[in-house]
N, C-alpha and C. Protein backbone atom coordinates (compact mmCIF):
# COMPACT_ATOMS: atom_id res chain seq x y z
N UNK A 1 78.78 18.47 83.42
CA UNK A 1 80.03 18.76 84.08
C UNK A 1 80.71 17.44 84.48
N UNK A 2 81.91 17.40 84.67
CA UNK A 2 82.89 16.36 84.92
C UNK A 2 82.80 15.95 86.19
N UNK A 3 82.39 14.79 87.01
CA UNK A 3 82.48 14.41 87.95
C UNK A 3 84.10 14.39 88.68
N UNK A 4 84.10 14.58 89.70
CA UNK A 4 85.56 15.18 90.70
C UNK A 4 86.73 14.01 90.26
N UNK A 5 86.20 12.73 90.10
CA UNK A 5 86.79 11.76 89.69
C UNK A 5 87.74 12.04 88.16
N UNK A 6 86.56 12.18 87.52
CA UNK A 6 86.76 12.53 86.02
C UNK A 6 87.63 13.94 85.90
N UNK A 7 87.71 14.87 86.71
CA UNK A 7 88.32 15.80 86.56
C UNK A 7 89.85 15.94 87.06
N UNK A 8 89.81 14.78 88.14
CA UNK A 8 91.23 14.73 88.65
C UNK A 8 91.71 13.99 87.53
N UNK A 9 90.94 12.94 86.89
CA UNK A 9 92.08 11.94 85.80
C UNK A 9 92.02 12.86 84.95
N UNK A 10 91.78 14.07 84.47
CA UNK A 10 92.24 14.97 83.35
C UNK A 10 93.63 15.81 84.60
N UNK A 11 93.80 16.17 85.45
CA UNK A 11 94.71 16.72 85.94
C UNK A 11 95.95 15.97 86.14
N UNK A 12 95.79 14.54 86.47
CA UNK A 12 96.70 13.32 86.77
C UNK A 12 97.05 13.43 85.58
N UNK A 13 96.25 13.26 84.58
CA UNK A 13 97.33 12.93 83.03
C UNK A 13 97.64 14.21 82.12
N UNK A 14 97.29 15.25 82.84
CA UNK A 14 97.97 16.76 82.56
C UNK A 14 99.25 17.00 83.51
N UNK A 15 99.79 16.39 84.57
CA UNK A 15 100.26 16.57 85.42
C UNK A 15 101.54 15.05 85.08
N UNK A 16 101.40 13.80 84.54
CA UNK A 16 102.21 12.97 83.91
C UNK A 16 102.41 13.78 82.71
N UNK A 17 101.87 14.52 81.73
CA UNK A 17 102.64 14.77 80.37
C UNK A 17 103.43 15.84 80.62
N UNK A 18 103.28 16.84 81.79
CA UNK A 18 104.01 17.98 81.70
C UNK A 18 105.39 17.13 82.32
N UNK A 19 105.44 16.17 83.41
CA UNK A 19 106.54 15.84 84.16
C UNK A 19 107.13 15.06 83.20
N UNK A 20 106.86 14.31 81.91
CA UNK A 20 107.49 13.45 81.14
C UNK A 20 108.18 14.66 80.00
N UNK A 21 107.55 16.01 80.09
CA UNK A 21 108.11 17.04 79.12
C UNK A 21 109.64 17.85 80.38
N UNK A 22 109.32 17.60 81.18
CA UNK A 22 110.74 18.20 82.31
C UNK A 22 111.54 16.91 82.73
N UNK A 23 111.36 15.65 82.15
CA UNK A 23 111.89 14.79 82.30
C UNK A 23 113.54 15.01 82.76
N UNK A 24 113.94 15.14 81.38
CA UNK A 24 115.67 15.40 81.13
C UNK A 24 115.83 16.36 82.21
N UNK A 25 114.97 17.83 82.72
CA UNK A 25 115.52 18.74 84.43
C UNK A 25 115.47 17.70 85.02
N UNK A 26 114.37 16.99 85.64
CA UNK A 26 114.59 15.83 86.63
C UNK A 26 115.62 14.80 87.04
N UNK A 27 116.32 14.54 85.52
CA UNK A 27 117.17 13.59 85.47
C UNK A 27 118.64 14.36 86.17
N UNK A 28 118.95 15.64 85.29
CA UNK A 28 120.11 16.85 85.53
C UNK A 28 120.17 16.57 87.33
N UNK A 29 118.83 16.92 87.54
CA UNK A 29 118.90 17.17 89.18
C UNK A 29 119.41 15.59 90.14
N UNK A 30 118.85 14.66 89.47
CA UNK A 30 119.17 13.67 90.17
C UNK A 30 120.60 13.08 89.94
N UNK A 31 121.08 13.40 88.84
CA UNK A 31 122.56 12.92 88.00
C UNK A 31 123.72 14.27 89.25
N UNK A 32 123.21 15.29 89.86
CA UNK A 32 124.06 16.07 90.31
C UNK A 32 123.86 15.52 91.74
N UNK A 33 122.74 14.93 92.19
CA UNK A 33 122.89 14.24 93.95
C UNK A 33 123.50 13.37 93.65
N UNK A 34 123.47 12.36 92.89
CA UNK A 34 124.21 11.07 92.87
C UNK A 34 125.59 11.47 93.08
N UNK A 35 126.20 12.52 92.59
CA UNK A 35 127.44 13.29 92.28
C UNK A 35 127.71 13.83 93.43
N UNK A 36 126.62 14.41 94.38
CA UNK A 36 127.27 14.62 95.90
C UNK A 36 126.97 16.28 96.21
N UNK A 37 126.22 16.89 94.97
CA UNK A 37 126.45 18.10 94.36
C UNK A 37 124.85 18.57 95.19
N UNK A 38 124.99 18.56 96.31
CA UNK A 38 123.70 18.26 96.70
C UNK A 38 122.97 19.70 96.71
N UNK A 39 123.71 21.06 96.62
CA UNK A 39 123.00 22.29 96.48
C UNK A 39 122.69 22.86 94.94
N UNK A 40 123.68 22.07 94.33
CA UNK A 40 123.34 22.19 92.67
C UNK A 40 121.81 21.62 92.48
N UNK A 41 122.28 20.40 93.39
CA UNK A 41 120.92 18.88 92.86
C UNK A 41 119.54 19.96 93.37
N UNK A 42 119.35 20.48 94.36
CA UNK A 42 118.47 21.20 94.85
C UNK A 42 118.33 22.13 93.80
N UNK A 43 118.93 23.16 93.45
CA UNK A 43 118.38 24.26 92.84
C UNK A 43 118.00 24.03 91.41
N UNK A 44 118.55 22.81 90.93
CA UNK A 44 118.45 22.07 89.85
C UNK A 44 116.16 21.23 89.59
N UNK A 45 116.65 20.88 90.94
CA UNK A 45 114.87 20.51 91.23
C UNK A 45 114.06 21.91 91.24
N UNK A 46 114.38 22.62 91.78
CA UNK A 46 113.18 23.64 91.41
C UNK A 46 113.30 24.57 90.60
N UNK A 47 114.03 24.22 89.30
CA UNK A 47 114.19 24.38 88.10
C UNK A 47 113.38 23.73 87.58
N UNK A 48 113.34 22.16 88.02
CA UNK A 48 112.47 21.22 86.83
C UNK A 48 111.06 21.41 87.78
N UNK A 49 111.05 21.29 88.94
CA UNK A 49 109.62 21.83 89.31
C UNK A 49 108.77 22.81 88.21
N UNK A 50 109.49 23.92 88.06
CA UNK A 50 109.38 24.85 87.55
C UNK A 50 108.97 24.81 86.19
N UNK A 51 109.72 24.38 85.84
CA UNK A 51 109.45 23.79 84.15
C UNK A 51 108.06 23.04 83.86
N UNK A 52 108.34 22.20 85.20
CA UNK A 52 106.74 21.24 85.18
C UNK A 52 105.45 21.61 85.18
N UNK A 53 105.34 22.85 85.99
CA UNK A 53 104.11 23.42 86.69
C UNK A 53 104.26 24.17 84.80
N UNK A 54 105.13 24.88 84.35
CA UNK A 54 104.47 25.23 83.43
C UNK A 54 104.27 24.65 82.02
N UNK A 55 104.48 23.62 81.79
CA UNK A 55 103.99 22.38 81.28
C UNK A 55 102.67 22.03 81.32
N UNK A 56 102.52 22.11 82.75
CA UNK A 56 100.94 22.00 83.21
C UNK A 56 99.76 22.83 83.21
N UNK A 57 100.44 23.99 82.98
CA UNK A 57 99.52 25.37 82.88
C UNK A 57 99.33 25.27 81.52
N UNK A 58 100.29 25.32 80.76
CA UNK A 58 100.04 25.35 78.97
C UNK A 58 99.19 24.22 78.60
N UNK A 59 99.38 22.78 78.93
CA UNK A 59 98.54 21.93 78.60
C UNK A 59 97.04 21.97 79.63
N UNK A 60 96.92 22.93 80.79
CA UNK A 60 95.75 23.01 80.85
C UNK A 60 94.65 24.08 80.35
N UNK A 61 95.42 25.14 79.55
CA UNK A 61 95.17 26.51 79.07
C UNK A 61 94.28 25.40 77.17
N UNK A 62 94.79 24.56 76.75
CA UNK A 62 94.26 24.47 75.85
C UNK A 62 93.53 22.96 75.87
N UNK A 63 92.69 22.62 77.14
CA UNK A 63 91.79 22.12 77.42
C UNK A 63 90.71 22.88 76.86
N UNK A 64 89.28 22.13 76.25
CA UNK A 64 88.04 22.88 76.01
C UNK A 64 87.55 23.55 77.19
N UNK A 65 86.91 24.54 77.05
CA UNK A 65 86.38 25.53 78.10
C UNK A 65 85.44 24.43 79.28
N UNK A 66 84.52 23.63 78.79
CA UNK A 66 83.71 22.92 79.95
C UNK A 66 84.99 22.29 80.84
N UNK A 67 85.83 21.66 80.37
CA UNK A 67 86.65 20.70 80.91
C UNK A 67 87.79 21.73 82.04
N UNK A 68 87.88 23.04 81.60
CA UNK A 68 88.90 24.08 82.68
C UNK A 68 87.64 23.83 83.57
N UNK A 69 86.50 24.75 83.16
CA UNK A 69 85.30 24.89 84.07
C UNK A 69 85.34 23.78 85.33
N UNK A 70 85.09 22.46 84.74
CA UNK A 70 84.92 21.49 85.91
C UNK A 70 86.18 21.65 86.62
N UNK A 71 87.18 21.67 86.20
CA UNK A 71 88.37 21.24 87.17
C UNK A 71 88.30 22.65 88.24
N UNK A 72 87.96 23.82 87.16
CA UNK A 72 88.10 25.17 88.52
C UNK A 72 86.97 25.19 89.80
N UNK A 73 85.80 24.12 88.75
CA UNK A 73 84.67 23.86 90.42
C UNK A 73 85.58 23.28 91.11
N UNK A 74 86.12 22.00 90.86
CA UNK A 74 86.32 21.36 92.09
C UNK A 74 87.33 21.77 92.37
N UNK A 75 87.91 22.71 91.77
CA UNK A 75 89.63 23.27 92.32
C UNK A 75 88.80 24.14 93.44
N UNK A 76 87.98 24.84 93.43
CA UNK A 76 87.41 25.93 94.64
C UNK A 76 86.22 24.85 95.57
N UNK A 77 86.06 23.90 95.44
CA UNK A 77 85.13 23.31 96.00
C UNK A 77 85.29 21.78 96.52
N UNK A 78 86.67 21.43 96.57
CA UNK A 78 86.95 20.70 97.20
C UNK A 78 88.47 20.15 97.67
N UNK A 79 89.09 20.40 98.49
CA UNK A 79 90.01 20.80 99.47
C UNK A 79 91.26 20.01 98.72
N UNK A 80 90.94 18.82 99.20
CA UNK A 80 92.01 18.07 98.45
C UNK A 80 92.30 18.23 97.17
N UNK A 81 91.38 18.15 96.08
CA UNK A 81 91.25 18.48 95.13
C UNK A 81 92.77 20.01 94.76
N UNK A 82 91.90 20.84 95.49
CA UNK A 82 92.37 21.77 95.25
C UNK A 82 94.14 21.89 95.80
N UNK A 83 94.18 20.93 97.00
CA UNK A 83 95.81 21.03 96.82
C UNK A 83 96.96 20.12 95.54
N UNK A 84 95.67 19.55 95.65
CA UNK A 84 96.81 18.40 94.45
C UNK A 84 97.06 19.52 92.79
N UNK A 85 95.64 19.77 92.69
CA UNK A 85 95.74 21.26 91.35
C UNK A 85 97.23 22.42 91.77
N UNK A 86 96.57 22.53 92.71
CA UNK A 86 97.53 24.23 93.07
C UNK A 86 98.86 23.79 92.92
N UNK A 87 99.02 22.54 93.34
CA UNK A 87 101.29 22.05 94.03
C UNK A 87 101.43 21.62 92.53
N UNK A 88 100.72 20.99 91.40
CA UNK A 88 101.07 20.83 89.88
C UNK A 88 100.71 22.38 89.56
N UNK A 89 99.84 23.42 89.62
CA UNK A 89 99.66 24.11 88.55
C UNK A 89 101.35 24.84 89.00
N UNK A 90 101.78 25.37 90.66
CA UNK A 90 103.13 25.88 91.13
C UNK A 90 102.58 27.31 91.35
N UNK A 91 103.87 27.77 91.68
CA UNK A 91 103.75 29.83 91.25
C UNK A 91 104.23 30.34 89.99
N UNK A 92 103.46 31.21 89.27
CA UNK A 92 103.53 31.77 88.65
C UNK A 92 104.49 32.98 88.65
């Protein structure tokens, strides 16, 4: 099994490829605050939130089975762990 270490750097770099795939929402959202558009710019972010978390679900759905396994131990077995997983994986 993946040490907690080893399992967060598979979530950290599941969690950079999904945010580099919602890139361009991120940008939309920030191009509409600069603009002053500040309730657009908001609903615009949890659009690309949105987009992100499921970015992150798809690229963690076709991880090999040991490698979900470890991350769901330490997603239930260790606190921090488990908030940094839950705020990338989002709501469904």
């Amino acid at each position: 099994m993946l040490s907690r270490d080893e399992a967060y750097a598979v979530i950290c770099d599941l969690n950079e490829e999904a945010h580099a795939a919602a890139y361009e929402d991120w940008a939309i959202a920030d191009g509409l605050e600069e603009e002053g558009e500040f309730d657009e710019a908001e609903e615009a972010r949890e659009d690309a939130s949105y987009q992100q978390s499921i970015e992150f679900r798809e690229a963690f759905q076709v991880l090999d089975q040991e490698t979900q396994e470890a991350i769901l131990y330490w997603e239930k077995n260790d606190p921090d762990f488990a908030e940094e997983f839950n705020a990338w994986w989002g709501e469904e």
